[in-house]
C-alpha atoms as a PDB file:
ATOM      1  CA  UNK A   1      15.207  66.649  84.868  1.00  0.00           C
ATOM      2  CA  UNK A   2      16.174  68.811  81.555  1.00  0.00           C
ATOM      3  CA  UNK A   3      14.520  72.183  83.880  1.00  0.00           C
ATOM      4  CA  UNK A   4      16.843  70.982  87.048  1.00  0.00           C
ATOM      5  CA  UNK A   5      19.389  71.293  84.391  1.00  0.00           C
ATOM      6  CA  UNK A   6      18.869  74.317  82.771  1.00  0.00           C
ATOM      7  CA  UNK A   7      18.434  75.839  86.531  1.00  0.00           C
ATOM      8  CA  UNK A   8      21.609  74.085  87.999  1.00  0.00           C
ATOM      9  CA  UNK A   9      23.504  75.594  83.800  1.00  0.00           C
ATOM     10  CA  UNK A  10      21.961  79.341  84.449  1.00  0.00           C
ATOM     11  CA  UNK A  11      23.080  78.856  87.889  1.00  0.00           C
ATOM     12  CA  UNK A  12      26.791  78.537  87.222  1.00  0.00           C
ATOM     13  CA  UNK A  13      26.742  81.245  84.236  1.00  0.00           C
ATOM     14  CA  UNK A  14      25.118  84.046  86.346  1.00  0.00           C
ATOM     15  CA  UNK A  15      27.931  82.960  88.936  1.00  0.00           C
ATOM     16  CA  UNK A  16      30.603  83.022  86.711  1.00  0.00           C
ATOM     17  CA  UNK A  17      29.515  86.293  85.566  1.00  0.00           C
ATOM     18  CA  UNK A  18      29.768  87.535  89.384  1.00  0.00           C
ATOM     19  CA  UNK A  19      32.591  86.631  90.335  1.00  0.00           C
ATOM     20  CA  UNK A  20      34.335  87.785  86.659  1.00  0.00           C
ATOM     21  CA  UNK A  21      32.542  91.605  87.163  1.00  0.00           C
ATOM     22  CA  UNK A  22      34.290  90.862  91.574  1.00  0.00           C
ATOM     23  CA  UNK A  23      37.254  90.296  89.590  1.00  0.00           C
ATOM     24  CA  UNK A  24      37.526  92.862  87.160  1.00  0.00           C
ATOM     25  CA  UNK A  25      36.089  95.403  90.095  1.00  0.00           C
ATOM     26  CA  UNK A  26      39.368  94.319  92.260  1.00  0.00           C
ATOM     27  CA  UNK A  27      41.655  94.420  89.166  1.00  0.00           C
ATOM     28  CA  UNK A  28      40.708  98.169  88.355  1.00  0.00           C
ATOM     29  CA  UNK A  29      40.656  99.179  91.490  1.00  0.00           C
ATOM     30  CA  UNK A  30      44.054  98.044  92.435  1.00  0.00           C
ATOM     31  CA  UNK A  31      45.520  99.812  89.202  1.00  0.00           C
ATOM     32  CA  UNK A  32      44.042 103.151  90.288  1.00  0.00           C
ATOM     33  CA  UNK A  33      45.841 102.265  93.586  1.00  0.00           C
ATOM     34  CA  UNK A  34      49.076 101.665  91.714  1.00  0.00           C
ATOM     35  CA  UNK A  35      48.696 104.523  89.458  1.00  0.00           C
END
């Protein structure tokens, strides 16, 4: 149980991480479009 937990944990941190770097990608790239 405590490993399915620790899997399911790192599971949600590595995707928060994604999605953060998708966001900051998108951010940066539409204020070079802006600029």
């Amino acid at each position: 149980m405590f490993t399915l937990w620790m899997l399911i944990a790192s599971g949600l941190i590595v995707g928060g991480l994604l999605v953060a770097v998708l966001c900051m990608e998108q951010t940066l790239s539409d204020n070079a479009g802006d600029l």
